[in-house]
PDB file of N, CA and C in Angstrom:
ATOM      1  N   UNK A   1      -2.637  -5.445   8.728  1.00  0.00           N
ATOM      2  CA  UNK A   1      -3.616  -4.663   9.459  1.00  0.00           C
ATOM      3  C   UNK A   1      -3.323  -4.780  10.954  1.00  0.00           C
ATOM      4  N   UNK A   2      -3.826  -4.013  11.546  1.00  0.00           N
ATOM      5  CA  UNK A   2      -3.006  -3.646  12.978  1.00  0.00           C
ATOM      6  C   UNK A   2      -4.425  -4.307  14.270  1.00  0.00           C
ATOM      7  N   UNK A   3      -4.185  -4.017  15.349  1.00  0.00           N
ATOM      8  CA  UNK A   3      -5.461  -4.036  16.162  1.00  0.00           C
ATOM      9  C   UNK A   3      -6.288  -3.934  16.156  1.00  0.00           C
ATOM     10  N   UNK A   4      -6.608  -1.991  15.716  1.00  0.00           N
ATOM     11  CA  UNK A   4      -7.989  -1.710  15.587  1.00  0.00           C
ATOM     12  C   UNK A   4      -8.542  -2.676  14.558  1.00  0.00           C
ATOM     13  N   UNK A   5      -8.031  -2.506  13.554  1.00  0.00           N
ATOM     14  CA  UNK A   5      -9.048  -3.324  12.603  1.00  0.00           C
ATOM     15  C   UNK A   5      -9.312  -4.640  12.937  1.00  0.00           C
ATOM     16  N   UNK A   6      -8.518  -5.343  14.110  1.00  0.00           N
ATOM     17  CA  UNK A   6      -8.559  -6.711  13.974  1.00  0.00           C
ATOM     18  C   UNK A   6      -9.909  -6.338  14.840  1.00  0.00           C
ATOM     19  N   UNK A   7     -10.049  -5.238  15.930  1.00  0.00           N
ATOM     20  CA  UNK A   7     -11.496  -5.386  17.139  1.00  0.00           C
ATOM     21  C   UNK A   7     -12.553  -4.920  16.291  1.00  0.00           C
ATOM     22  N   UNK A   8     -12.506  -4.063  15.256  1.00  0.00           N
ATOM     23  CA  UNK A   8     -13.576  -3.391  14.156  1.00  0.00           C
ATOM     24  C   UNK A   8     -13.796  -4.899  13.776  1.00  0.00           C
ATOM     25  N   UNK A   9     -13.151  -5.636  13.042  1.00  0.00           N
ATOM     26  CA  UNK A   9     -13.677  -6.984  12.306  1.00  0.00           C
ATOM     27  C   UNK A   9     -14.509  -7.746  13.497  1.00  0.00           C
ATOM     28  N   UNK A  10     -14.026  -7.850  14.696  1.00  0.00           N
ATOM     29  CA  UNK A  10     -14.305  -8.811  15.819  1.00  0.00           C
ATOM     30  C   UNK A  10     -15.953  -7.942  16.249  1.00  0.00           C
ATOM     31  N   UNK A  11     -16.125  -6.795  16.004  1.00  0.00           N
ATOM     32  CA  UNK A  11     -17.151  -6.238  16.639  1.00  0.00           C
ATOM     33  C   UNK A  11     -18.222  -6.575  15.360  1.00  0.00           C
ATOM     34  N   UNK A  12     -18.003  -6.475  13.998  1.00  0.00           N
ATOM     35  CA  UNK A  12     -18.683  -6.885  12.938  1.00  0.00           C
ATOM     36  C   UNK A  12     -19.012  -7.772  12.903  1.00  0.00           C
ATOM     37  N   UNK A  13     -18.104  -9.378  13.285  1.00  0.00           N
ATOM     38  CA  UNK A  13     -18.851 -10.524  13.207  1.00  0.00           C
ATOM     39  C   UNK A  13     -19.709 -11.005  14.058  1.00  0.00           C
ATOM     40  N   UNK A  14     -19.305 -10.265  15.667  1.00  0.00           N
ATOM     41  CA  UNK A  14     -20.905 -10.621  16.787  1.00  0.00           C
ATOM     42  C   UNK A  14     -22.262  -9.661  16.649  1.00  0.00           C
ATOM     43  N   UNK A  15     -21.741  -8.692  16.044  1.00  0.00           N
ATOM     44  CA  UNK A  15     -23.339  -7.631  15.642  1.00  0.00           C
ATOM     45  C   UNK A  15     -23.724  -8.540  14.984  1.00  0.00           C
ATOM     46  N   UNK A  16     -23.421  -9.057  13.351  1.00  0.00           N
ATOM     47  CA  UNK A  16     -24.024  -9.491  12.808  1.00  0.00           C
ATOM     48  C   UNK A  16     -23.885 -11.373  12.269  1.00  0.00           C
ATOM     49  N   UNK A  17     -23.469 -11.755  13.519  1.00  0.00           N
ATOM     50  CA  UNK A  17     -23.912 -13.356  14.062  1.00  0.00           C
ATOM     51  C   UNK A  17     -22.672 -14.157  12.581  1.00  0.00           C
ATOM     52  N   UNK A  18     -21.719 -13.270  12.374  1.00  0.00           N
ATOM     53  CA  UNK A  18     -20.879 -14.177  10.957  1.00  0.00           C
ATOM     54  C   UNK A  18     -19.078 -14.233  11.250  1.00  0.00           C
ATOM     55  N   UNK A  19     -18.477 -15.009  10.786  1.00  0.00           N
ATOM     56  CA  UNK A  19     -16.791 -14.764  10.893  1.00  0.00           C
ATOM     57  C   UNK A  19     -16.355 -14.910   9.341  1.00  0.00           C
ATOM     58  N   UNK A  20     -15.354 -13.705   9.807  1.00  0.00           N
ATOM     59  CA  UNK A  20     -14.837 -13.136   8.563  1.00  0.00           C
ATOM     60  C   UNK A  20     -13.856 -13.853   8.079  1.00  0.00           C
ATOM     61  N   UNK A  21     -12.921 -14.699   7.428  1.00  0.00           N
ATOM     62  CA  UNK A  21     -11.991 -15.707   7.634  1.00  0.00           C
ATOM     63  C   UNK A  21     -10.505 -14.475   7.177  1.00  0.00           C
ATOM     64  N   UNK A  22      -9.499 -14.710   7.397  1.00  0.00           N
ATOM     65  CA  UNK A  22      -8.599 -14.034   8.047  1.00  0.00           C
ATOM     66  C   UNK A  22      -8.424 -14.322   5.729  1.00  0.00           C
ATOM     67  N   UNK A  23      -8.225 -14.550   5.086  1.00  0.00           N
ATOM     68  CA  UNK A  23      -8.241 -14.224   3.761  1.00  0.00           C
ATOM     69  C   UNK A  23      -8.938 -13.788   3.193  1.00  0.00           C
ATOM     70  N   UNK A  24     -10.068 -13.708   3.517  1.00  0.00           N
ATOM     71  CA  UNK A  24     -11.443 -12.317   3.438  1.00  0.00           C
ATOM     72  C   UNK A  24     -10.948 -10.906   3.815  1.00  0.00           C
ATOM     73  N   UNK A  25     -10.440 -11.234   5.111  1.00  0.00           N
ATOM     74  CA  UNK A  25     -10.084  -9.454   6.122  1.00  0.00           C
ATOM     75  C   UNK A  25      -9.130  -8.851   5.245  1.00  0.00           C
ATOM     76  N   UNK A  26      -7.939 -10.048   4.964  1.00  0.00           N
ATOM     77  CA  UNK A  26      -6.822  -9.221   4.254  1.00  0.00           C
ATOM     78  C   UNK A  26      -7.049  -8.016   3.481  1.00  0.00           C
ATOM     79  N   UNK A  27      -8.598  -8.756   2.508  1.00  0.00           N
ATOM     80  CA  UNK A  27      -9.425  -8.066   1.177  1.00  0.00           C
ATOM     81  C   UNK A  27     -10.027  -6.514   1.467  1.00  0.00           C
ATOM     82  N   UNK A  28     -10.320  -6.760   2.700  1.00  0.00           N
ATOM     83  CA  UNK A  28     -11.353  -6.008   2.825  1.00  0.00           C
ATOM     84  C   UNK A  28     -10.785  -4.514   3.113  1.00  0.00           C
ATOM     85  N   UNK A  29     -10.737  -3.835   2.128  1.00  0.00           N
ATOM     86  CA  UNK A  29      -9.481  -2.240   2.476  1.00  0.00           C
ATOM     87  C   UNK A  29     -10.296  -1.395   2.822  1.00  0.00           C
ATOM     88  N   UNK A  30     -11.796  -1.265   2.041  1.00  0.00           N
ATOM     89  CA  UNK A  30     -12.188   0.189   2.680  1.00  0.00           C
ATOM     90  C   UNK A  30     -13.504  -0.243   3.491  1.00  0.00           C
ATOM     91  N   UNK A  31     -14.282   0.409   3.755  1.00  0.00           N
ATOM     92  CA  UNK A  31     -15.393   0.637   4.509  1.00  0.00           C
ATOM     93  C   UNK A  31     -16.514  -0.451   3.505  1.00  0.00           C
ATOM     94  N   UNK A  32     -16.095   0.298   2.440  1.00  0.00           N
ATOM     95  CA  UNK A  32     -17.627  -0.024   1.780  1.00  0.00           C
ATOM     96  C   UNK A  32     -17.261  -1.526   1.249  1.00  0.00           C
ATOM     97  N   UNK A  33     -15.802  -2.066   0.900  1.00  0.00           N
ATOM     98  CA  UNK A  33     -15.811  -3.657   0.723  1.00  0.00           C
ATOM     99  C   UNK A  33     -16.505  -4.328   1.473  1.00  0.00           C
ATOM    100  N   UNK A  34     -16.058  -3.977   3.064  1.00  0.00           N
ATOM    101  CA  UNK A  34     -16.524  -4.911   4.400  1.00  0.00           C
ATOM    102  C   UNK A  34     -18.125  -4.923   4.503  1.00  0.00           C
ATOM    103  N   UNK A  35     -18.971  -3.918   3.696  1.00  0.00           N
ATOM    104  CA  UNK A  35     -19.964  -3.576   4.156  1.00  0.00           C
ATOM    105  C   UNK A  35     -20.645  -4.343   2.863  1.00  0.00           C
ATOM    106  N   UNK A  36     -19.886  -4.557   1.566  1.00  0.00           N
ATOM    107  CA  UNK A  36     -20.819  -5.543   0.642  1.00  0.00           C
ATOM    108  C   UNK A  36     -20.469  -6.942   1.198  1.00  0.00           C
ATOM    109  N   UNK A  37     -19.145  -6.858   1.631  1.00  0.00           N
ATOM    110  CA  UNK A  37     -19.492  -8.365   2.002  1.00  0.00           C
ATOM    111  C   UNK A  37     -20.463  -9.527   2.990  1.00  0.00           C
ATOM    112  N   UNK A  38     -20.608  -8.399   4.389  1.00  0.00           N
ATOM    113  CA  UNK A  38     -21.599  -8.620   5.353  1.00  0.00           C
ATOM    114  C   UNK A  38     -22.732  -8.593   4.914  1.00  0.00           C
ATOM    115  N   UNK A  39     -23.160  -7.664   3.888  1.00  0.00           N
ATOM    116  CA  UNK A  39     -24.582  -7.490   3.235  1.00  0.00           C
ATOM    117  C   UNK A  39     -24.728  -9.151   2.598  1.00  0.00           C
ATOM    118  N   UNK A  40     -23.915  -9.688   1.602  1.00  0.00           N
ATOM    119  CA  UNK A  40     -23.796 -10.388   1.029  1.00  0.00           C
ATOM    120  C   UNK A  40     -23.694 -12.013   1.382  1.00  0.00           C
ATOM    121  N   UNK A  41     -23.181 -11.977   3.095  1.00  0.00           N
ATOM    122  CA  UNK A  41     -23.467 -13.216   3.852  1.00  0.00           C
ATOM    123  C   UNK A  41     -24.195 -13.251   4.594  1.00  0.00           C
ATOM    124  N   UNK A  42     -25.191 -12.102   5.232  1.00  0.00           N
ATOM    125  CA  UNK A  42     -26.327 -12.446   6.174  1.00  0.00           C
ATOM    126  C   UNK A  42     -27.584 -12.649   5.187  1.00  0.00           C
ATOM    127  N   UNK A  43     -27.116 -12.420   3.923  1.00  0.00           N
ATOM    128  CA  UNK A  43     -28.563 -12.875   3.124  1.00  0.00           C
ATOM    129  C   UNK A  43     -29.222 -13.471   3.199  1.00  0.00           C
ATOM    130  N   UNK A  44     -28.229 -14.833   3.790  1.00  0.00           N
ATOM    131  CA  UNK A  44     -29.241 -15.960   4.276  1.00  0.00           C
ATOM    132  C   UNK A  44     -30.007 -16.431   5.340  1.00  0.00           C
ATOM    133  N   UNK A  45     -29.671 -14.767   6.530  1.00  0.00           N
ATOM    134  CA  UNK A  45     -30.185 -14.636   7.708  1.00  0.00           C
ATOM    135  C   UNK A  45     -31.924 -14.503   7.707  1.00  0.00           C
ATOM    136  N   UNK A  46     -32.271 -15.139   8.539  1.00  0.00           N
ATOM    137  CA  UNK A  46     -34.029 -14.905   8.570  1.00  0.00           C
ATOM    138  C   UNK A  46     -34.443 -14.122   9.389  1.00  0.00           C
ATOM    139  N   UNK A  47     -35.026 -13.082   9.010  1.00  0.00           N
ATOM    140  CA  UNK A  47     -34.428 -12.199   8.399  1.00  0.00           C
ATOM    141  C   UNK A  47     -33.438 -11.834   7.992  1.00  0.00           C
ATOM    142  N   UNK A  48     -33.273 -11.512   6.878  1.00  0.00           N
ATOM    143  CA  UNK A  48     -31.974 -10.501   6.213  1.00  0.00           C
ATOM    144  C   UNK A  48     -31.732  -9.323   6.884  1.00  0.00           C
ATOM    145  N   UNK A  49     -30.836  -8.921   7.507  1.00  0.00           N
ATOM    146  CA  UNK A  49     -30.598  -7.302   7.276  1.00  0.00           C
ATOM    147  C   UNK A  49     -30.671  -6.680   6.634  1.00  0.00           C
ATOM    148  N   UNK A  50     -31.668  -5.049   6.758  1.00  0.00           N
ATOM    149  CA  UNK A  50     -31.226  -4.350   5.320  1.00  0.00           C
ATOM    150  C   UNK A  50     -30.119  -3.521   4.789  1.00  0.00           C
ATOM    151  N   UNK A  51     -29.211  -3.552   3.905  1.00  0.00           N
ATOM    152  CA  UNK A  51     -28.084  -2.849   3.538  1.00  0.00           C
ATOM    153  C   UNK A  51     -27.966  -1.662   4.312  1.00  0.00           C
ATOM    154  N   UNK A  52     -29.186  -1.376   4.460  1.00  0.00           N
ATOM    155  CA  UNK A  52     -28.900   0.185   5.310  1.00  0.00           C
ATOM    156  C   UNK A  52     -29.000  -0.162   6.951  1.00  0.00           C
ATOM    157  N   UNK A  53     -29.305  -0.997   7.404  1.00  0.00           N
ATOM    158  CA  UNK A  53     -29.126  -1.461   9.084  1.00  0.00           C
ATOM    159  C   UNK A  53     -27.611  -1.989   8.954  1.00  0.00           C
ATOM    160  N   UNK A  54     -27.401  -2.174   7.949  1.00  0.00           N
ATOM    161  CA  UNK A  54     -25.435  -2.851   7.696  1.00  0.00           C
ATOM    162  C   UNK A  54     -24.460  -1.970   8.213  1.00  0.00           C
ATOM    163  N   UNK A  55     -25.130  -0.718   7.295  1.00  0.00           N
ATOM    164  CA  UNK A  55     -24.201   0.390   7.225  1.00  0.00           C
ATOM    165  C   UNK A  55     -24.199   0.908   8.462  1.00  0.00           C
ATOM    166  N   UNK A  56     -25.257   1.239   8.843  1.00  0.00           N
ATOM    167  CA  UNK A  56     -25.698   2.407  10.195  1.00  0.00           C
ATOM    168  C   UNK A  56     -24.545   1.269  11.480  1.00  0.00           C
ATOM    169  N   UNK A  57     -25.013   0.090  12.115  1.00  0.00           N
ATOM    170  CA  UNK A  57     -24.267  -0.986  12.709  1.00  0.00           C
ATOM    171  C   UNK A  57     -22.765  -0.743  12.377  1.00  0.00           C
ATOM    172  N   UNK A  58     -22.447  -0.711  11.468  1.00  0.00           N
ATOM    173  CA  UNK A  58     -20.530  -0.805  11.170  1.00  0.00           C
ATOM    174  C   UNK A  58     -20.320   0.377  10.771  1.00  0.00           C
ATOM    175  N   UNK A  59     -20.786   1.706  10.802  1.00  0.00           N
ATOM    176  CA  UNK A  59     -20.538   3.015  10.897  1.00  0.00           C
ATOM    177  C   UNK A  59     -20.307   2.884  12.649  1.00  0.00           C
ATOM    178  N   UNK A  60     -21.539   2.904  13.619  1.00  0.00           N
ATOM    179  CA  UNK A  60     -21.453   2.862  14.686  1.00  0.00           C
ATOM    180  C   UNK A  60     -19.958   2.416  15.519  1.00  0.00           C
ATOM    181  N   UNK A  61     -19.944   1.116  15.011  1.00  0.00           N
ATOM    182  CA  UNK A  61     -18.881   0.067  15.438  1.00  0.00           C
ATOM    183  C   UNK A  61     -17.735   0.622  15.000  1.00  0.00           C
ATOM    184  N   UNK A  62     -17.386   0.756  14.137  1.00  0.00           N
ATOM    185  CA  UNK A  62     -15.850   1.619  13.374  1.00  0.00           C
ATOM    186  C   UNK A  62     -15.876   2.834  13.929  1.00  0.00           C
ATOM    187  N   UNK A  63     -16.848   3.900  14.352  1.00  0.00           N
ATOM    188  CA  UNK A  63     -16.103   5.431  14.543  1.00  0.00           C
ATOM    189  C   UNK A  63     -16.160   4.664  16.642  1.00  0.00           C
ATOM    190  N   UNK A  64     -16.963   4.478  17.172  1.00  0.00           N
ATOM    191  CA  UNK A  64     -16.882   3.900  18.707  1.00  0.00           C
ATOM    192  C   UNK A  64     -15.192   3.462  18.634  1.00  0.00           C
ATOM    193  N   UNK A  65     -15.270   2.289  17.953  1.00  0.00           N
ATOM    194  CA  UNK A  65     -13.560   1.378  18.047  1.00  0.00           C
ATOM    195  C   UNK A  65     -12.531   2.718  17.552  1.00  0.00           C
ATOM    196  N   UNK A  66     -12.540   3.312  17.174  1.00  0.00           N
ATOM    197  CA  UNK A  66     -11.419   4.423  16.470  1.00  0.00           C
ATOM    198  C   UNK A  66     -11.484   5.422  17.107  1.00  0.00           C
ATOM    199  N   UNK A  67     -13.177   5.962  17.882  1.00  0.00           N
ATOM    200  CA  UNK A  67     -13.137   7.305  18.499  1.00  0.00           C
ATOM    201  C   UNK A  67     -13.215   8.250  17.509  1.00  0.00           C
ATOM    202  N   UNK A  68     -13.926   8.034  16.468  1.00  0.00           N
ATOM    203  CA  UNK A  68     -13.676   9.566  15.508  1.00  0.00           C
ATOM    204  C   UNK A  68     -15.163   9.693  15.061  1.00  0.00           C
ATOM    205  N   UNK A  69     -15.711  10.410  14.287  1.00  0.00           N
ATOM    206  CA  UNK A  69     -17.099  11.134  13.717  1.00  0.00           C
ATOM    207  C   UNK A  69     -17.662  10.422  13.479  1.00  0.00           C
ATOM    208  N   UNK A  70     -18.853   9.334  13.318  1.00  0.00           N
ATOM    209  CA  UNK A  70     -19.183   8.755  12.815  1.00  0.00           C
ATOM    210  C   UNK A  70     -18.816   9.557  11.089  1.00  0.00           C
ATOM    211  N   UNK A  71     -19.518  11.009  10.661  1.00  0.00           N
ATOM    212  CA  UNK A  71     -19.887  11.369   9.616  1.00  0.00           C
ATOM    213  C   UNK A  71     -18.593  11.276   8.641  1.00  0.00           C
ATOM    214  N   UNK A  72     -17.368  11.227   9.501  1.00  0.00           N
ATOM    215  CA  UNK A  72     -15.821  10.835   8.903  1.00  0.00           C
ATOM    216  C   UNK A  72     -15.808   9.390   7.890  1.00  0.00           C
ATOM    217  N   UNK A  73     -16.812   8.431   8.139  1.00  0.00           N
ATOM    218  CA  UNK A  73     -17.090   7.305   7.618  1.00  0.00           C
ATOM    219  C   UNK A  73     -17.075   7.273   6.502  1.00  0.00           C
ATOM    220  N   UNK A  74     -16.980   6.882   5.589  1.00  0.00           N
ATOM    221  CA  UNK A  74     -17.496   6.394   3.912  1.00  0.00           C
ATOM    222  C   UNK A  74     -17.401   5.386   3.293  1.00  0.00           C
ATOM    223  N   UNK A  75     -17.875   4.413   2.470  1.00  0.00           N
ATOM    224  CA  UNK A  75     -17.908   3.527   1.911  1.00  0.00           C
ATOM    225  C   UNK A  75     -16.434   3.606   0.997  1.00  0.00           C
ATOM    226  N   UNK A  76     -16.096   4.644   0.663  1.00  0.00           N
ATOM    227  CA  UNK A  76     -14.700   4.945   0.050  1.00  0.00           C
ATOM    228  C   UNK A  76     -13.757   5.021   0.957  1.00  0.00           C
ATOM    229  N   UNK A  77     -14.070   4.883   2.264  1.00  0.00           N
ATOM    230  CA  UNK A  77     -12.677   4.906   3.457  1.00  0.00           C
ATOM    231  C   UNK A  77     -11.801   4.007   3.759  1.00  0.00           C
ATOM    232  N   UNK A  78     -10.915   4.171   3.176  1.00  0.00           N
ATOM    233  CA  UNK A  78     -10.122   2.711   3.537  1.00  0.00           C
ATOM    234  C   UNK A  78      -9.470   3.188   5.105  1.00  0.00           C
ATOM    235  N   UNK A  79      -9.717   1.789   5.630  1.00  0.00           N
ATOM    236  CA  UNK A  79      -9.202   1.507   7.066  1.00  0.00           C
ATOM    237  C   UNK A  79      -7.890   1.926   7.493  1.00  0.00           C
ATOM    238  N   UNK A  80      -6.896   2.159   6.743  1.00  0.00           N
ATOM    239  CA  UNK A  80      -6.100   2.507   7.369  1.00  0.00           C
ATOM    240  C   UNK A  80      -5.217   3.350   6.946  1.00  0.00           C
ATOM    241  N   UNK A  81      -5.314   3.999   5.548  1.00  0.00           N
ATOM    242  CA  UNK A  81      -5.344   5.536   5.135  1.00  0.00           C
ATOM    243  C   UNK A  81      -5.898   6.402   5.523  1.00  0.00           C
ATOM    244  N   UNK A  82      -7.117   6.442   5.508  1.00  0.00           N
ATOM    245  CA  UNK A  82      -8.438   7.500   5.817  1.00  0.00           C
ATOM    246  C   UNK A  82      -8.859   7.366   7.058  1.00  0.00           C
ATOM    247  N   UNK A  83      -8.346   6.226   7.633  1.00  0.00           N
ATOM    248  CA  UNK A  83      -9.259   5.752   9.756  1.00  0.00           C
ATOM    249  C   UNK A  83      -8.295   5.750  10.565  1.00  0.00           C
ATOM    250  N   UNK A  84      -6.996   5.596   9.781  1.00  0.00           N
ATOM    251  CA  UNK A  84      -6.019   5.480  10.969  1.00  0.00           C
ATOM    252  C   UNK A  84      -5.849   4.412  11.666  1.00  0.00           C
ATOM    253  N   UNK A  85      -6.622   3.130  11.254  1.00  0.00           N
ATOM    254  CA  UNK A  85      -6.555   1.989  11.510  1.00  0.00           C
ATOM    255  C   UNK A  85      -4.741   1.521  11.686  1.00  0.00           C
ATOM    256  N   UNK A  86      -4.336   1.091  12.853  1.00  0.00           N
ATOM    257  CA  UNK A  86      -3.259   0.658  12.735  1.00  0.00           C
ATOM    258  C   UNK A  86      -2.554  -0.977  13.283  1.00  0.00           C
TER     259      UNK A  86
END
């Protein structure tokens, strides 16, 4: 994975207060992996985030870092087929 994705990951873990460990990132190909997994470790945040403040946050963060549509986004997008992530 190239830059962008390394500042997309870096912008994901200070929105939502977590680090991704560099054998996690490898995993994480499309949109919607990265987005169960964050769902899945702030659970234990007090408050939780809700799945849908997840999405809206790392929609934001991914089309800003890339410059493209937000609405280009999808949970089926992999980072660097479909985003151009390089």
């Amino acid at each position: 994975m190239g830059l962008d994705y390394i500042e997309i990951l870096i912008g994901y873990e200070e929105e939502f207060g977590i680090q991704i460990p560099n054998a996690i990132a490898s995993k994480l190909e499309t949109v919607g992996l990265a987005h169960e997994y964050i769902v899945q470790v702030t659970r234990s945040k007090n408050p939780p985030p809700t799945p849908e403040f997840v999405w809206d946050k790392m929609v934001q963060i991914t089309a800003e870092q890339l410059r493209i549509k937000p609405s280009t986004i999808t949970k089926d997008s992999y980072y660097v087929k479909d985003l151009g992530c390089g």
